[in-house]
Protein backbone atom coordinates (compact mmCIF):
# COMPACT_ATOMS: atom_id res chain seq x y z
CA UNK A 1 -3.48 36.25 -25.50
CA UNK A 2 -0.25 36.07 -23.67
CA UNK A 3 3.04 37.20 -25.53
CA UNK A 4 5.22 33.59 -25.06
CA UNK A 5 7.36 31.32 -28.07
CA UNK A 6 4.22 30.47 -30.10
CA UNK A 7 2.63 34.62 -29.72
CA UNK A 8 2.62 36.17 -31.90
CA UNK A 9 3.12 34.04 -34.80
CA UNK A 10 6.19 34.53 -36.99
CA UNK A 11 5.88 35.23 -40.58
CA UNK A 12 7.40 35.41 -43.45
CA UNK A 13 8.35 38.42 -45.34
CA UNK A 14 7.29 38.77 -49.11
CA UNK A 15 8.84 41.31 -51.07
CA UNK A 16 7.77 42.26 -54.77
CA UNK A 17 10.25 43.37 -56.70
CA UNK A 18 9.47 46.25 -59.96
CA UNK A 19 11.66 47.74 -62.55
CA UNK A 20 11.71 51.67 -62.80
CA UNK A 21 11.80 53.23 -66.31
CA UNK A 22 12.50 57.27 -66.63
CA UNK A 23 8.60 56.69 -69.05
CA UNK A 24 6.93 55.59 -66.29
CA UNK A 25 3.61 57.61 -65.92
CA UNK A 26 0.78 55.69 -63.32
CA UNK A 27 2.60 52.26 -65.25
CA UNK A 28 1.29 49.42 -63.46
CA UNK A 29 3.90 47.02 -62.28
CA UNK A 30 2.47 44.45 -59.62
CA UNK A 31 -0.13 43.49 -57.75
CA UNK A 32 -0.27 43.61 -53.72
CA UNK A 33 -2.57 40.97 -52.25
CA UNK A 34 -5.51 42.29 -49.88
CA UNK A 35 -4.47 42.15 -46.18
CA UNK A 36 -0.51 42.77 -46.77
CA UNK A 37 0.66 45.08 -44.53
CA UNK A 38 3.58 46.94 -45.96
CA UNK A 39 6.46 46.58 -43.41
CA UNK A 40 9.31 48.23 -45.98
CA UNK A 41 10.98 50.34 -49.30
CA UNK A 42 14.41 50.07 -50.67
CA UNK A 43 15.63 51.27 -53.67
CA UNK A 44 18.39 49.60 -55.90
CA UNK A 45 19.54 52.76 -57.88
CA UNK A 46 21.46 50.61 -60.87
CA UNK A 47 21.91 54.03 -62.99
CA UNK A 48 23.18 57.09 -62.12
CA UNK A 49 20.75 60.15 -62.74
CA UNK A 50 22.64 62.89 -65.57
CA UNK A 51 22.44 66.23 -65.03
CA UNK A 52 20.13 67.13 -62.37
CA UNK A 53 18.25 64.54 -60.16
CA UNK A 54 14.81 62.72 -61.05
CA UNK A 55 12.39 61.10 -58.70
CA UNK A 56 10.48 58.27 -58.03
CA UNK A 57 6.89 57.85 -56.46
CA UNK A 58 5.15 54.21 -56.20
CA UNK A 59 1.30 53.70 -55.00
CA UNK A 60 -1.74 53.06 -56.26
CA UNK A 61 -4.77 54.89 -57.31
CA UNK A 62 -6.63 57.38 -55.16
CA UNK A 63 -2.91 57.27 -53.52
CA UNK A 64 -0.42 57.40 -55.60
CA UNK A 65 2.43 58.37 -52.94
CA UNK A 66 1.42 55.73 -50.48
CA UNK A 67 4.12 53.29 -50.75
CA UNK A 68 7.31 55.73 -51.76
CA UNK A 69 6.63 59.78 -52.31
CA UNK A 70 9.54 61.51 -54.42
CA UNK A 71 12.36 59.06 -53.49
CA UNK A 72 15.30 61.16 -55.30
CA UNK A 73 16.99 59.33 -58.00
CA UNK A 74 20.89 61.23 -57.26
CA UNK A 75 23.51 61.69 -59.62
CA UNK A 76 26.37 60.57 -57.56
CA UNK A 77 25.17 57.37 -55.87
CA UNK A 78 24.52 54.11 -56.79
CA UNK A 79 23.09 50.94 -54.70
CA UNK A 80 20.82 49.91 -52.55
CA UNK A 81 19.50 52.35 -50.26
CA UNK A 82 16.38 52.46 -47.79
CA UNK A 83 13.97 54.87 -49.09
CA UNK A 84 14.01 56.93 -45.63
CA UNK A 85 11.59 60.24 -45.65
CA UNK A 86 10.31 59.43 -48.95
CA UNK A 87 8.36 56.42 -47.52
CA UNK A 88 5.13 56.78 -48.39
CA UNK A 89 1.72 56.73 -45.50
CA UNK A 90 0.79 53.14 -46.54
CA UNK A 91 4.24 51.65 -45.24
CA UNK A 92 3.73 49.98 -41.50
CA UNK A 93 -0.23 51.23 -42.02
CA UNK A 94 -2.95 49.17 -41.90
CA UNK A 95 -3.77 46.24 -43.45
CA UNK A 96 -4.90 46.69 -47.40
CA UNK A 97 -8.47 46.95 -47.97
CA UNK A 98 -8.44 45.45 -51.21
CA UNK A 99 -6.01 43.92 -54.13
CA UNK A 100 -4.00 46.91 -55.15
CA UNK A 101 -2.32 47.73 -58.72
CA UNK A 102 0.98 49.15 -57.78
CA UNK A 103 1.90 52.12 -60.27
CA UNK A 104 5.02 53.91 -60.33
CA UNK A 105 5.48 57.55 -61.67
CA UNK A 106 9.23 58.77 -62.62
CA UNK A 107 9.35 62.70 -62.63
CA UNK A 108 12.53 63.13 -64.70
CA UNK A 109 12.58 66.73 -64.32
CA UNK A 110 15.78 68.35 -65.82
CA UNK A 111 17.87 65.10 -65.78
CA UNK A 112 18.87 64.18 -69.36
CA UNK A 113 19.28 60.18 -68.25
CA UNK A 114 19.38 57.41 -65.67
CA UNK A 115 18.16 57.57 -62.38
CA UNK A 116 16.62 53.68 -63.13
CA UNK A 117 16.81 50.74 -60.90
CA UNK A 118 14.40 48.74 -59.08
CA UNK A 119 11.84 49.86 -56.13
CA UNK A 120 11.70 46.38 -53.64
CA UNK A 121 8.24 46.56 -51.41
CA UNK A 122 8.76 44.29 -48.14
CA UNK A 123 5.34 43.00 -47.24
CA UNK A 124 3.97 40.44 -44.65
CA UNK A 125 0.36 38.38 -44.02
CA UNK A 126 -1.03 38.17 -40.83
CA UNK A 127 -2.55 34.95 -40.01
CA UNK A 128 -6.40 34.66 -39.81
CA UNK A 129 -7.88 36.99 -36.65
CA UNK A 130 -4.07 38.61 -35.83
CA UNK A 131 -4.13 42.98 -35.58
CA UNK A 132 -1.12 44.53 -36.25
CA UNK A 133 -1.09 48.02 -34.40
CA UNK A 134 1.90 50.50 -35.24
């Protein structure tokens, strides 16, 4: 098909929004529909980490890491901030294969607090026959 104003298709972007909690431990916290192709990660850090810095990871099971892998939870910033190397394999990937249960893990490791916010997960669905090739 030729590339013109109708090819391809526009589409929207979704986004799914979770909390993060310094207990989280494989916590569910959404649902990503089959087909959704990841297309982005921010974080909004609300809390400063104390102490020493804790991390974030956000996937699902058999893949924990896929969507955001260790995203550093600093002491000194707050905001919104794109999740940069720690994006996870899944993001701009292939299509999902299935429904997947979004889990986030919070490694505090020797912070004593904060270092909570909310993970945001850009997502798009392409329309009935469309590829997406990265």
């Amino acid at each position: 098909m030729a590339v013109n104003m109708s090819y391809p298709k526009p589409r929207s972007l979704q986004t799914k929004v979770i909390e993060i909690a310094r207990t989280d431990s494989s916590t569910v916290k959404c649902v990503l529909p089959k087909g959704a192709i990841i297309a982005g990660v921010d974080v909004l850090q609300e809390v400063n980490a104390a102490t020493n810095v804790g991390t974030v990871s956000v996937g699902y099971a058999g893949a924990t890491t896929a969507i955001l892998n260790g995203f550093t939870m600093a002491t000194t910033k707050v905001g919104l901030v794109t999740a940069g190397t720690a994006v996870g394999s899944a993001v701009l990937g292939t299509a999902l294969d299935s429904d997947k249960q979004v889990i986030s893990t919070y490694t505090v490791g020797s912070s004593t607090a904060g270092g909570t916010g909310k993970v945001m997960i850009h997502y798009f669905m392409p329309g009935p026959g469309e590829t997406v090739t990265s």
